[in-house]
C-alpha atoms as a PDB file:
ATOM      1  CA  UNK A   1      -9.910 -17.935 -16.434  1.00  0.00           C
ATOM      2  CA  UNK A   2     -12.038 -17.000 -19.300  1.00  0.00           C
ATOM      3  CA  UNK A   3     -11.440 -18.170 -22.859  1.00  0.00           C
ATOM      4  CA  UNK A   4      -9.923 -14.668 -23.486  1.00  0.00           C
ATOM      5  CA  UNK A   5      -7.561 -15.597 -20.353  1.00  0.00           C
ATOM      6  CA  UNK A   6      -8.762 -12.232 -18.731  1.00  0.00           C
ATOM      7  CA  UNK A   7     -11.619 -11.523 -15.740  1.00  0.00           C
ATOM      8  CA  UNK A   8     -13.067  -8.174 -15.922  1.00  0.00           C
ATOM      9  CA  UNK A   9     -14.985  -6.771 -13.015  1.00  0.00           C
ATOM     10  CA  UNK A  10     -18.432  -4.846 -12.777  1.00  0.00           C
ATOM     11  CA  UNK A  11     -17.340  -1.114 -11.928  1.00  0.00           C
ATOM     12  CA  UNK A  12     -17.552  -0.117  -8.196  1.00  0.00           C
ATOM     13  CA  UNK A  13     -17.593   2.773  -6.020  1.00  0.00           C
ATOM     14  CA  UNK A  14     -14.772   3.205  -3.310  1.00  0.00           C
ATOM     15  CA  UNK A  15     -15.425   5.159  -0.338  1.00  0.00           C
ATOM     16  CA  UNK A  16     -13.364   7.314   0.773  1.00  0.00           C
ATOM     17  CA  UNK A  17     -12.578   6.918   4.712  1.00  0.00           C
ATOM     18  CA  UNK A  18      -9.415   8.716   5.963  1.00  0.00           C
ATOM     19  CA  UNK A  19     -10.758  12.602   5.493  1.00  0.00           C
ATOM     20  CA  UNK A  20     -10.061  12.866   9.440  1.00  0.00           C
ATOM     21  CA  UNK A  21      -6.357  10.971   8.773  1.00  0.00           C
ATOM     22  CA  UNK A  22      -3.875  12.330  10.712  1.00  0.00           C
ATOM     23  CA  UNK A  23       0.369  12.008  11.252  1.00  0.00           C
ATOM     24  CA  UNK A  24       2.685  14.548  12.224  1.00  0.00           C
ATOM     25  CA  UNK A  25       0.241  16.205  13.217  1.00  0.00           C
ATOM     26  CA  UNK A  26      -1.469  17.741  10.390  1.00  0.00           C
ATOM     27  CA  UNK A  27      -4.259  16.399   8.267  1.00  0.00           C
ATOM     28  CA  UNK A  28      -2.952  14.162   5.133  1.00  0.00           C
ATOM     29  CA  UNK A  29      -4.033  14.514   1.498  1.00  0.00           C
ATOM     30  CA  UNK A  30      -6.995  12.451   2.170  1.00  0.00           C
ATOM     31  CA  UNK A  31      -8.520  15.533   3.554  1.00  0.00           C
ATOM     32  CA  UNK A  32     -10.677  17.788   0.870  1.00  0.00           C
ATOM     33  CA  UNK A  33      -8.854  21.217   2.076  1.00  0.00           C
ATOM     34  CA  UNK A  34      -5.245  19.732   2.164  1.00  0.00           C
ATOM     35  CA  UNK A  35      -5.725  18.372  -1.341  1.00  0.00           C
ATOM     36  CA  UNK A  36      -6.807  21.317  -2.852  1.00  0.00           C
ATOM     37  CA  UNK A  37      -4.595  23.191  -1.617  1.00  0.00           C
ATOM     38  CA  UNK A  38      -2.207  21.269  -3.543  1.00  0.00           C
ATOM     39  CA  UNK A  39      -3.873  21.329  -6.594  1.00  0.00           C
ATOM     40  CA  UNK A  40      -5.459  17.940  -6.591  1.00  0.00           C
ATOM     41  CA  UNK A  41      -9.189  17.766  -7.634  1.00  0.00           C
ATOM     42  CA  UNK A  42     -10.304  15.797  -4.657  1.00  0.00           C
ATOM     43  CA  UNK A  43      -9.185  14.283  -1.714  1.00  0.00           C
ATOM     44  CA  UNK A  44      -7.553  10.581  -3.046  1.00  0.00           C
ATOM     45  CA  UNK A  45      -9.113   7.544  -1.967  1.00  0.00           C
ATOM     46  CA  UNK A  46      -6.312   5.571  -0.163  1.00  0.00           C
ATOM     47  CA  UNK A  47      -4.751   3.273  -3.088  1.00  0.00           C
ATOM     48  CA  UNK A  48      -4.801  -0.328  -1.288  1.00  0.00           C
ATOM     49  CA  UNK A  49      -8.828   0.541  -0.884  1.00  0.00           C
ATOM     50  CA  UNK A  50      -8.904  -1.006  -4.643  1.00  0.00           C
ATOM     51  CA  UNK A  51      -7.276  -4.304  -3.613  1.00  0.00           C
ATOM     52  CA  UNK A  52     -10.316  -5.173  -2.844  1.00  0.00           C
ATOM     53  CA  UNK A  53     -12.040  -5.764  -5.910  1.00  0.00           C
ATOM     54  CA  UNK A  54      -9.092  -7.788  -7.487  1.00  0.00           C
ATOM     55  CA  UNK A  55      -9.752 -10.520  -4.420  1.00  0.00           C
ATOM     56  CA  UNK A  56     -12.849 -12.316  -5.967  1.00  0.00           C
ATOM     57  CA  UNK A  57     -11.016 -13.063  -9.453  1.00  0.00           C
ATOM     58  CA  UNK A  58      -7.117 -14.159  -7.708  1.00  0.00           C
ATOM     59  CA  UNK A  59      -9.366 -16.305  -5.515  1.00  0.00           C
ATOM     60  CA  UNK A  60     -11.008 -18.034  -8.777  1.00  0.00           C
ATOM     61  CA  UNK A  61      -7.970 -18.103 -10.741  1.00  0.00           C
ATOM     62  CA  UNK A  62      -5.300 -19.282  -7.769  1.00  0.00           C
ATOM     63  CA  UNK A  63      -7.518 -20.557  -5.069  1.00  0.00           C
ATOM     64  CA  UNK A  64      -7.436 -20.666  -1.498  1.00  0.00           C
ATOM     65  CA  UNK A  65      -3.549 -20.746  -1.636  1.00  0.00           C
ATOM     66  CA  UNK A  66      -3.841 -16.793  -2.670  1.00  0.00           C
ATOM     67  CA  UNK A  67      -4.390 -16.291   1.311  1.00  0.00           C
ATOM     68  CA  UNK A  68      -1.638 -18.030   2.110  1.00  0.00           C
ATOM     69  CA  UNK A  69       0.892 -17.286  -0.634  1.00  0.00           C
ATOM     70  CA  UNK A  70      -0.586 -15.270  -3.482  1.00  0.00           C
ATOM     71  CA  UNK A  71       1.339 -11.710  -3.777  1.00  0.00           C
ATOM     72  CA  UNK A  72       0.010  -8.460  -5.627  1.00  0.00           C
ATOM     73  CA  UNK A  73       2.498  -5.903  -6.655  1.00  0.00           C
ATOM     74  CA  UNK A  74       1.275  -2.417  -8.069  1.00  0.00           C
ATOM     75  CA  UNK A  75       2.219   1.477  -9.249  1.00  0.00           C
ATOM     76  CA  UNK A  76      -0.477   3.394  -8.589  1.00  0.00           C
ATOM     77  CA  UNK A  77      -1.351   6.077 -12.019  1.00  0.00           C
ATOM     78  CA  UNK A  78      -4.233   8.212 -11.373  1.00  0.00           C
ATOM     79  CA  UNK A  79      -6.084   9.430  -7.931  1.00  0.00           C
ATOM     80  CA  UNK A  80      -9.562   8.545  -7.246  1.00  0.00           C
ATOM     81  CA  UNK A  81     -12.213  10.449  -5.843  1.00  0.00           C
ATOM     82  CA  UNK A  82     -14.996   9.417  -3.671  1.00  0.00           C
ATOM     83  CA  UNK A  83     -18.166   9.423  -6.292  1.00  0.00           C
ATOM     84  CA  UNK A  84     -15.909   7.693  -9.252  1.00  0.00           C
ATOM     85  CA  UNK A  85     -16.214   4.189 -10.662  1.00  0.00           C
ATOM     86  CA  UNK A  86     -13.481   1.879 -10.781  1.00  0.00           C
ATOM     87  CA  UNK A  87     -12.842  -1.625 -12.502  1.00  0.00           C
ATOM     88  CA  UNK A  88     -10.207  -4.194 -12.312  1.00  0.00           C
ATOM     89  CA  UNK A  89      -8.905  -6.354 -14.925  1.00  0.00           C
ATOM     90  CA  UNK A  90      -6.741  -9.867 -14.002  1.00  0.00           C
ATOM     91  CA  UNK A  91      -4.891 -10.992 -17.416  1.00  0.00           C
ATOM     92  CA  UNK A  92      -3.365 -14.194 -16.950  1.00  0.00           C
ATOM     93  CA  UNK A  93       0.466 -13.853 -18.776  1.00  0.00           C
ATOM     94  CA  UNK A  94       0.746 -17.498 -21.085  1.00  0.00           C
ATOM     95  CA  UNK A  95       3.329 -19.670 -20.204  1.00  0.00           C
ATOM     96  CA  UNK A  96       4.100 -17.767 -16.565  1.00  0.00           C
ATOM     97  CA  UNK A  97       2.382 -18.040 -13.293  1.00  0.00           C
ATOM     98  CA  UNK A  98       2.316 -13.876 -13.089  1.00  0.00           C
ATOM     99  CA  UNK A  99      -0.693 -12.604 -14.097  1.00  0.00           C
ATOM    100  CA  UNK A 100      -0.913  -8.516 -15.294  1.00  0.00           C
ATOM    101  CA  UNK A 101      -3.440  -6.683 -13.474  1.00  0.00           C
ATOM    102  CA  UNK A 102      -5.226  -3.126 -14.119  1.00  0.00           C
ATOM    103  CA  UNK A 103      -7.718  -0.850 -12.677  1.00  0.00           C
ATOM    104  CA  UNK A 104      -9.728   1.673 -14.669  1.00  0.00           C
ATOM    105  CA  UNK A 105     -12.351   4.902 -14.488  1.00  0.00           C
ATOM    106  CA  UNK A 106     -15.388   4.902 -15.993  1.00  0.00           C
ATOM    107  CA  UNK A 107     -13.795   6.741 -19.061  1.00  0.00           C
ATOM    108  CA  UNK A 108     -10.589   4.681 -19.648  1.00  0.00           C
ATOM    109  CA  UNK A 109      -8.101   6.706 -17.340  1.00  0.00           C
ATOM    110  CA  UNK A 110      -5.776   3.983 -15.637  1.00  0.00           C
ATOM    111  CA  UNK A 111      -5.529   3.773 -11.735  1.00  0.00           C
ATOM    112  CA  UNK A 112      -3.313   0.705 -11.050  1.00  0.00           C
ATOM    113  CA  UNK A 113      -1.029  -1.585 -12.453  1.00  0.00           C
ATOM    114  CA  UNK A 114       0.933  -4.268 -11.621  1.00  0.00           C
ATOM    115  CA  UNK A 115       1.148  -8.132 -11.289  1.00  0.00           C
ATOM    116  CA  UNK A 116      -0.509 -11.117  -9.283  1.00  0.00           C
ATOM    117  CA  UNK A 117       1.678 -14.236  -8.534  1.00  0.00           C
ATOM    118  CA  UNK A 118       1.657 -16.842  -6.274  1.00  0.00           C
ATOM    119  CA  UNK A 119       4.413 -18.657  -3.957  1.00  0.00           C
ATOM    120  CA  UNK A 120       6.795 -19.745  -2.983  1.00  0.00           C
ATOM    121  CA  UNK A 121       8.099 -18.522  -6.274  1.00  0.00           C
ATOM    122  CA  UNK A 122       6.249 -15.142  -7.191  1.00  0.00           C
ATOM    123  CA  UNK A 123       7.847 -14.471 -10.463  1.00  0.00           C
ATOM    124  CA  UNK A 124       9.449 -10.958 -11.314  1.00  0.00           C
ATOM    125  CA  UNK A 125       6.463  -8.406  -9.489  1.00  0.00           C
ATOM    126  CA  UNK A 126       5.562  -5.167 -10.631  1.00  0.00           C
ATOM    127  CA  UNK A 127       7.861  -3.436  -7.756  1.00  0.00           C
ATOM    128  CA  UNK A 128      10.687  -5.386  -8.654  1.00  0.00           C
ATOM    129  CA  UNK A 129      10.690  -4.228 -12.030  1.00  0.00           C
ATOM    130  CA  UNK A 130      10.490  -0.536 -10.921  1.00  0.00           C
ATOM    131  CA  UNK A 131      13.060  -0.830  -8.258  1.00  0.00           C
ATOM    132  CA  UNK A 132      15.733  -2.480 -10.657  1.00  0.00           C
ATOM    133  CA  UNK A 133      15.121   0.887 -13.025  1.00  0.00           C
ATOM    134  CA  UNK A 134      15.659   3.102 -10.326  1.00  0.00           C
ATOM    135  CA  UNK A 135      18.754   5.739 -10.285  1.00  0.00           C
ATOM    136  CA  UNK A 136      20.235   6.342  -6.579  1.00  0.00           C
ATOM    137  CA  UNK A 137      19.095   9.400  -5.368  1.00  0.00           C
ATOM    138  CA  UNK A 138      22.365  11.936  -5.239  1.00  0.00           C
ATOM    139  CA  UNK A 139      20.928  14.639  -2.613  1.00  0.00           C
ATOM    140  CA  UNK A 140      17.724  14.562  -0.843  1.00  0.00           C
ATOM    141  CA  UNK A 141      16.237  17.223   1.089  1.00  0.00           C
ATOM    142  CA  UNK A 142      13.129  15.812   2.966  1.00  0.00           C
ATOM    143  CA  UNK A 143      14.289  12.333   3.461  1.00  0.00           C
ATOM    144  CA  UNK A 144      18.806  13.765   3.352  1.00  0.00           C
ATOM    145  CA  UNK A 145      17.984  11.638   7.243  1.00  0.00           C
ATOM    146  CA  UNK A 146      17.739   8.674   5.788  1.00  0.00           C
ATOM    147  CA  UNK A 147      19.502   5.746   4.005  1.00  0.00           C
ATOM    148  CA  UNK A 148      19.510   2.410   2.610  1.00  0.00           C
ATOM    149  CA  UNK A 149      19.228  -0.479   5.230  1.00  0.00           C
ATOM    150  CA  UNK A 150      18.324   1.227   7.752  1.00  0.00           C
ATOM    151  CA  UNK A 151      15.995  -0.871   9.869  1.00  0.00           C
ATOM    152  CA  UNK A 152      13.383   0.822  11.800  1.00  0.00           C
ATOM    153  CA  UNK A 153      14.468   1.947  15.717  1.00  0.00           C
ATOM    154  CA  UNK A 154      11.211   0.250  17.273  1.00  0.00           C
ATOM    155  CA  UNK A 155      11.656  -3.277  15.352  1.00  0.00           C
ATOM    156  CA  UNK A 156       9.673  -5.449  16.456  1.00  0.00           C
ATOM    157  CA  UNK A 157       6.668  -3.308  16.677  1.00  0.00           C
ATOM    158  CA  UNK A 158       3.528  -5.001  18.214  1.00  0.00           C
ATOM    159  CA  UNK A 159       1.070  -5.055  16.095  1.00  0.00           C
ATOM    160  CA  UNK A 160      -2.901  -6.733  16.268  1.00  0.00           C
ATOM    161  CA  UNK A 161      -6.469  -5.974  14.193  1.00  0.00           C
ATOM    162  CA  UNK A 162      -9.074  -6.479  16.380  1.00  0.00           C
ATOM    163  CA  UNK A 163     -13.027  -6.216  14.470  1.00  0.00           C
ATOM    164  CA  UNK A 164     -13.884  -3.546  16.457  1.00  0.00           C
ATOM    165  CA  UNK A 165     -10.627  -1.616  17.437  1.00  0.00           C
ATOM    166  CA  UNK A 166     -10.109   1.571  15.925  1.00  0.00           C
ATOM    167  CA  UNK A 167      -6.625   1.731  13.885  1.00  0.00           C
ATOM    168  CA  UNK A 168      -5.581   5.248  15.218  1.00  0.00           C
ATOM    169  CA  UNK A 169      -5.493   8.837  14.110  1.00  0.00           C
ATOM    170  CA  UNK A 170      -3.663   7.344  10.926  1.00  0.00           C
ATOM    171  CA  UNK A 171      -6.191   4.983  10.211  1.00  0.00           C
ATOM    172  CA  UNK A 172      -9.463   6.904  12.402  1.00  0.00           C
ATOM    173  CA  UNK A 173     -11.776   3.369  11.944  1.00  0.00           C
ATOM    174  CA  UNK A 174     -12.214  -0.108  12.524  1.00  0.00           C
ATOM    175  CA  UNK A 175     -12.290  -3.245  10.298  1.00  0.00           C
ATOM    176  CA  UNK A 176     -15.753  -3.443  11.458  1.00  0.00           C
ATOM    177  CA  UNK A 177     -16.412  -0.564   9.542  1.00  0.00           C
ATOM    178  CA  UNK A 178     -14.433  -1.296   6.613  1.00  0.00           C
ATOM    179  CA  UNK A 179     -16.503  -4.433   6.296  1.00  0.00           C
ATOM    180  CA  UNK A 180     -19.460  -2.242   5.978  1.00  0.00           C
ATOM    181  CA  UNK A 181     -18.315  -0.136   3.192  1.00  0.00           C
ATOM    182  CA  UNK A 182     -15.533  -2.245   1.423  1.00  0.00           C
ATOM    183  CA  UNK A 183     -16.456  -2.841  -2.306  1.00  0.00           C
ATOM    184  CA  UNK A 184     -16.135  -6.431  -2.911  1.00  0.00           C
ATOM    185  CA  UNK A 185     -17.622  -8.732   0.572  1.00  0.00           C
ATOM    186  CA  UNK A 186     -15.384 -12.504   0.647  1.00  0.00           C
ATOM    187  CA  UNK A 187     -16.706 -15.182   2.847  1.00  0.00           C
ATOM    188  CA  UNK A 188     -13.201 -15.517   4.132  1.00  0.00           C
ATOM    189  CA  UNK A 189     -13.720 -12.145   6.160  1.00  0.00           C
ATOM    190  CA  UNK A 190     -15.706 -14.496   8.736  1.00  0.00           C
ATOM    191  CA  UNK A 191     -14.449 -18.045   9.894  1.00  0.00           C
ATOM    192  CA  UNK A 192     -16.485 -19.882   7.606  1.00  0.00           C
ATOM    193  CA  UNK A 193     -13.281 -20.290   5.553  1.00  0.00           C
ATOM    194  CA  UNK A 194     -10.674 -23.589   5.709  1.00  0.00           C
ATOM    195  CA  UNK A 195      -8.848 -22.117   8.391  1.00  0.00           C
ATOM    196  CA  UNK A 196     -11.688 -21.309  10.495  1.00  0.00           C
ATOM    197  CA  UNK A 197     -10.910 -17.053  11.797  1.00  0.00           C
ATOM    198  CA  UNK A 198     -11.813 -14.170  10.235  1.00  0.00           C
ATOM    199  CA  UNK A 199      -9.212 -13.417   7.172  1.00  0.00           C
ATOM    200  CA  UNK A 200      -7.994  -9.521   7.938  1.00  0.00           C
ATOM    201  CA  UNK A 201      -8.742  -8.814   4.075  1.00  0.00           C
ATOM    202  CA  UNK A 202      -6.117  -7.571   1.547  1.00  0.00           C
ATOM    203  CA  UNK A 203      -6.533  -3.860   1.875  1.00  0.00           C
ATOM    204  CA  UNK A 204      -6.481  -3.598   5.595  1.00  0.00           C
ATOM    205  CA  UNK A 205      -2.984  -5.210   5.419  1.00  0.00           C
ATOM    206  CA  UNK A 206      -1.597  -2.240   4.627  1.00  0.00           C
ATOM    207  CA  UNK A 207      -3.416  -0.998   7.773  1.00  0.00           C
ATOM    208  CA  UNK A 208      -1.926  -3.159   9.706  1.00  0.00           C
ATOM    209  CA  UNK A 209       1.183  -2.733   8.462  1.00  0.00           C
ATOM    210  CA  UNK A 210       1.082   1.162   8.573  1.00  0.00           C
ATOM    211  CA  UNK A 211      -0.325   2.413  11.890  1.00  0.00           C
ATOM    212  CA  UNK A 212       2.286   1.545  14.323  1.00  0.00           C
ATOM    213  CA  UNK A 213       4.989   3.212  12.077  1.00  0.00           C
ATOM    214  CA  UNK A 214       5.262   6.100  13.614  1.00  0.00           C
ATOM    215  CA  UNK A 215       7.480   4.188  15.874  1.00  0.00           C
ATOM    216  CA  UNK A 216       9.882   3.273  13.121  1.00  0.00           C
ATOM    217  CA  UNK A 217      12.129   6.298  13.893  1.00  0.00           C
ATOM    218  CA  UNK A 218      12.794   7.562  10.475  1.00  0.00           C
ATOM    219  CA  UNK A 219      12.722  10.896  10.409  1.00  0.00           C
ATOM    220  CA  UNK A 220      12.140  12.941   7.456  1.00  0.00           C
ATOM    221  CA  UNK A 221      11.659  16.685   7.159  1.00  0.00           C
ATOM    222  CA  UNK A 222       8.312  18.251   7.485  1.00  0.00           C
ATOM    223  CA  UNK A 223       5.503  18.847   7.841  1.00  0.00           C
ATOM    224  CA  UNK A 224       5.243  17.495   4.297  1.00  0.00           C
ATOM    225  CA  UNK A 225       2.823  15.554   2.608  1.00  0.00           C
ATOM    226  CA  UNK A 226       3.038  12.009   1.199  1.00  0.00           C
ATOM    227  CA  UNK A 227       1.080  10.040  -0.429  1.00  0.00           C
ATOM    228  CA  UNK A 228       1.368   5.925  -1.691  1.00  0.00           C
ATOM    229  CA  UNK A 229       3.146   5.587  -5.208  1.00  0.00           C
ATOM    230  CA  UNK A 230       3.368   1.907  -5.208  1.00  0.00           C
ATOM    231  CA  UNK A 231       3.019  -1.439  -3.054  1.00  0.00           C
ATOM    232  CA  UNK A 232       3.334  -4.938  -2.699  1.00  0.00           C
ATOM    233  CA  UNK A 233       1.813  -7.138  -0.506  1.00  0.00           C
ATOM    234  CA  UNK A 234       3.476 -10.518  -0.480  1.00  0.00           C
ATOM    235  CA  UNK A 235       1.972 -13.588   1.822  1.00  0.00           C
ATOM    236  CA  UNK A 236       4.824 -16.188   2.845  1.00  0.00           C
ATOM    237  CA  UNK A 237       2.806 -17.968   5.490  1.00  0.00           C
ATOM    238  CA  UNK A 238      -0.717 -16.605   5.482  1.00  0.00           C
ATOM    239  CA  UNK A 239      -2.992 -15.450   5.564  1.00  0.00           C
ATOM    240  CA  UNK A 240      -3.294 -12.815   8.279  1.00  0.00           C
ATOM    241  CA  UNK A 241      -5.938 -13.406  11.135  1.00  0.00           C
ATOM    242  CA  UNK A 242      -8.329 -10.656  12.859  1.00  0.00           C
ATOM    243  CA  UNK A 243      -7.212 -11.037  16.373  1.00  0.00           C
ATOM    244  CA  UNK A 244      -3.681 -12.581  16.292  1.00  0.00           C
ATOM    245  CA  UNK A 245      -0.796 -10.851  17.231  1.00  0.00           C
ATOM    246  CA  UNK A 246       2.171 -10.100  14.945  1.00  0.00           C
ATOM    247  CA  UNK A 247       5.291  -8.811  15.201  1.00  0.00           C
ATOM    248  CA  UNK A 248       6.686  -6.112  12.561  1.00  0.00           C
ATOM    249  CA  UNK A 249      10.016  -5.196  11.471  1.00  0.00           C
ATOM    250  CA  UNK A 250      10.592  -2.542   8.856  1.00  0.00           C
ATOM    251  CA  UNK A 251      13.941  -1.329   6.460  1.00  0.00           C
ATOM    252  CA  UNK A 252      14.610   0.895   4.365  1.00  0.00           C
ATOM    253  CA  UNK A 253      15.306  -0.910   0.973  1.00  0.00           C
ATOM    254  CA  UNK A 254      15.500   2.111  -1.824  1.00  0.00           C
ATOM    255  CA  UNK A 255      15.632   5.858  -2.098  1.00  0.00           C
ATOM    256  CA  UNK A 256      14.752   7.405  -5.359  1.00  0.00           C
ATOM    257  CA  UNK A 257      13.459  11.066  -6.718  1.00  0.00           C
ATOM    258  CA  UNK A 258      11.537  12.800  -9.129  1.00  0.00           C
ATOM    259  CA  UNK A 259      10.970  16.099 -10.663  1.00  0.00           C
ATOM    260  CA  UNK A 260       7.936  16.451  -7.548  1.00  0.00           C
ATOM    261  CA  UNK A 261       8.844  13.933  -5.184  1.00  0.00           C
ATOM    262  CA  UNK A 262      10.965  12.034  -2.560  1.00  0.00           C
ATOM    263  CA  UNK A 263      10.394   8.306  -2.233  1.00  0.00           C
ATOM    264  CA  UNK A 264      11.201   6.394   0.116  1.00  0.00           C
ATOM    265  CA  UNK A 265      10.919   2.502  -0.097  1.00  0.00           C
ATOM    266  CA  UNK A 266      10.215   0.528   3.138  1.00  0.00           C
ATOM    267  CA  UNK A 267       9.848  -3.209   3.935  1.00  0.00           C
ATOM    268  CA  UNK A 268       7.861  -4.558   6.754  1.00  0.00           C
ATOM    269  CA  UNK A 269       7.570  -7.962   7.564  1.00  0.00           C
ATOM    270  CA  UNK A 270       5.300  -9.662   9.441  1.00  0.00           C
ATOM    271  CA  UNK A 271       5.800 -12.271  12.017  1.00  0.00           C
ATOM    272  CA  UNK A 272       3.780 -14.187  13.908  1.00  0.00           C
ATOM    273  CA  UNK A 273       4.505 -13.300  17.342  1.00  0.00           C
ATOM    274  CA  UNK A 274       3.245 -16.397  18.981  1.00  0.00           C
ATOM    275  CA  UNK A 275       5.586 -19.022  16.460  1.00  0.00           C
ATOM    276  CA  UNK A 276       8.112 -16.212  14.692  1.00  0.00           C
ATOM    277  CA  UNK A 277       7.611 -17.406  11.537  1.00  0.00           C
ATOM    278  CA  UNK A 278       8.095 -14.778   8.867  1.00  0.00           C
ATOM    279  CA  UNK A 279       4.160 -14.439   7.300  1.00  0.00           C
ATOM    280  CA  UNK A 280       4.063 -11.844   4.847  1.00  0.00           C
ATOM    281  CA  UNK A 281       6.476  -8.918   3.806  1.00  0.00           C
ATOM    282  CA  UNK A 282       4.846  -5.409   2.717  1.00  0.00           C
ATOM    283  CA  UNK A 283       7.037  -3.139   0.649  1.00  0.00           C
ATOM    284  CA  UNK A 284       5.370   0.498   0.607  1.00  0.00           C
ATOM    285  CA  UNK A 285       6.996   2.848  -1.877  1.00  0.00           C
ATOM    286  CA  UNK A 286       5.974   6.713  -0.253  1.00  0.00           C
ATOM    287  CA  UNK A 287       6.669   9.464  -2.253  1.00  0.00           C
ATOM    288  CA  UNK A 288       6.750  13.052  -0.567  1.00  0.00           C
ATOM    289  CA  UNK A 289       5.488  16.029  -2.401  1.00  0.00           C
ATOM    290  CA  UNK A 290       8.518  18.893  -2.506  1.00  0.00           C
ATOM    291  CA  UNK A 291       6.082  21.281  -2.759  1.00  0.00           C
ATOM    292  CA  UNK A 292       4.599  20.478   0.516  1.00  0.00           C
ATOM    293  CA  UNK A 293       7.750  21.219   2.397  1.00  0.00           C
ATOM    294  CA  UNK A 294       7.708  25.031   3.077  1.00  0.00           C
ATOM    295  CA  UNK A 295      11.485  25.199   3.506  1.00  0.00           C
ATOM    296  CA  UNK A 296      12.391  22.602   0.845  1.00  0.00           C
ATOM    297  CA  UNK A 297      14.425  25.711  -1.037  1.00  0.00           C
ATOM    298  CA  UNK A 298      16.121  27.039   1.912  1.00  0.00           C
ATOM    299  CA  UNK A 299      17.248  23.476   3.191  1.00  0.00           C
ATOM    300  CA  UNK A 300      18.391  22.210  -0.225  1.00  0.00           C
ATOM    301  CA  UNK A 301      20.698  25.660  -0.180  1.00  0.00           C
ATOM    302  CA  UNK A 302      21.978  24.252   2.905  1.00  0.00           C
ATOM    303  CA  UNK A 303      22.545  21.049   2.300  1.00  0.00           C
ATOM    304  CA  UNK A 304      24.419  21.605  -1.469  1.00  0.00           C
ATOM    305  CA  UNK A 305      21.607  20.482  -3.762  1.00  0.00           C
ATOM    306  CA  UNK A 306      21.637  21.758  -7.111  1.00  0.00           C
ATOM    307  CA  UNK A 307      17.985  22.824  -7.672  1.00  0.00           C
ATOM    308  CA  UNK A 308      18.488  23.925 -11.576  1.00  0.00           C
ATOM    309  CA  UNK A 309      19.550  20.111 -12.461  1.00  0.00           C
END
């Protein structure tokens, strides 16, 4: 760390590369249309996309172990549009092994922020903050399907990142191709890195992660859009390789609701399908626009649901 116990990045341009994203079989908010339509000002670059940039300064402040055991935890604020500068900030906290992080626009307005720890104790993350404020939900409309615990119908899932395989219509590229355009390079992307195979690198674990869930059998109401309000990536035994196969097993751990949205909060952990030992555990808070839900009115009639409260 600095004297001032804070790194401070050079401002970057994320590109945006989900405009063809698809699930349920619509287009998502990534696309230009969709999001206008619902009144946003651009189609949102994909939140993890900015994990990127923190990786340089967690690697210089906690090492190599941050592949193996480092976690970041964060809320996402603001949306950002392809064509905007972003910067991070890493603050080490004194006295505590948690360090604050924050990502900013060129004029100020906050995208992220959260915390960076490392194992095997973490410290108190961002996302468990948020989830020990959070009120139970008393009637939800999009998500009334689901509830806490329940563990997703197609655990395991198989699940593998090839370079050149193309993640799906949820994810319509390849890490090849996110190497290409992905704002901050790492040396640990190749196998000239301790453990000698290609790192899959922090943003794409959410990739992973995400584009087998459709097997997960949750089943919400729809079509509606989501989009990611916070997430936590935590490495237990990492870090993740480009080529190995894993195992995934997701639950639902929280249910909450806002004035706009439904959230749902799912964990998926990783195994290593080869040795089963638990590598990393993912928790993805997903928050569904009401608006986006043509017969949100009509179905919260049905099922009880106060909508004047």
């Amino acid at each position: 760390m600095s004297a001032s116990n804070t790194l401070v990045g050079e401002f970057r341009r994320p590109r945006q590369m989900l405009g063809n994203q698809e699930y349920d079989g619509h287009l998502s908010i990534h696309d230009d249309k969709m999001a206008e339509d619902l009144g946003f000002a651009g189609a949102p670059i994909e939140g993890p996309t900015h994990f990127s940039q923190f990786v340089p300064m967690l690697h210089e402040v906690f090492g190599d172990a941050w592949f193996e055991r480092g976690c970041i935890s964060a809320h996402y604020q603001t949306m950002v549009v392809e064509g905007e500068e972003v910067r991070v900030m890493v603050e080490q906290v004194e006295g505590s092994g948690v360090a604050r992080i924050n990502a900013e626009k060129r004029d100020g307005t906050p995208v992220l922020t959260g915390t960076a720890s490392l194992g095997p104790e973490y410290g108190e993350t961002e996302l468990d903050m948020r989830r020990a404020k959070l009120r139970p939900a008393e009637q939800l409309v999009i998500l009334s399907e689901l509830s806490v615990g329940q563990m997703g119908a197609g655990n395991p899932e198989s699940a593998q990142m090839a370079m050149d395989q193309n993640m799906g219509a949820m994810y319509p590229f390849s890490l090849k191709e996110k190497l290409n355009k992905i704002t901050e390079q790492h040396p640990h992307y190749t196998d000239d890195n301790p453990w000698g195979r290609a790192v899959i690198p922090l943003e794409m674990i959410s990739v992973l992660t995400q584009y087998t869930s459709g097997q997960s059998g949750f089943r919400t109401k729809g079509p509606a859009i989501g989009l990611f309000a916070a997430q936590e990536i935590k490495m237990i035994n990492g870090p993740l390789f480009v080529d190995q196969p894993y195992k995934l097993e997701r639950e639902i751990i929280a249910l909450s609701e806002s004035r706009r949205t439904e959230s749902n909060w799912i964990m998926t952990r990783v195994i290593d399908a080869e040795t089963d030992k638990l590598c990393a555990e993912v928790i993805l808070n997903s928050a569904t626009l009401k608006d986006s839900y043509a017969n949100y009115e009509a179905d919260a009639k049905t099922l009880g649901k106060d909508l004047s409260a």
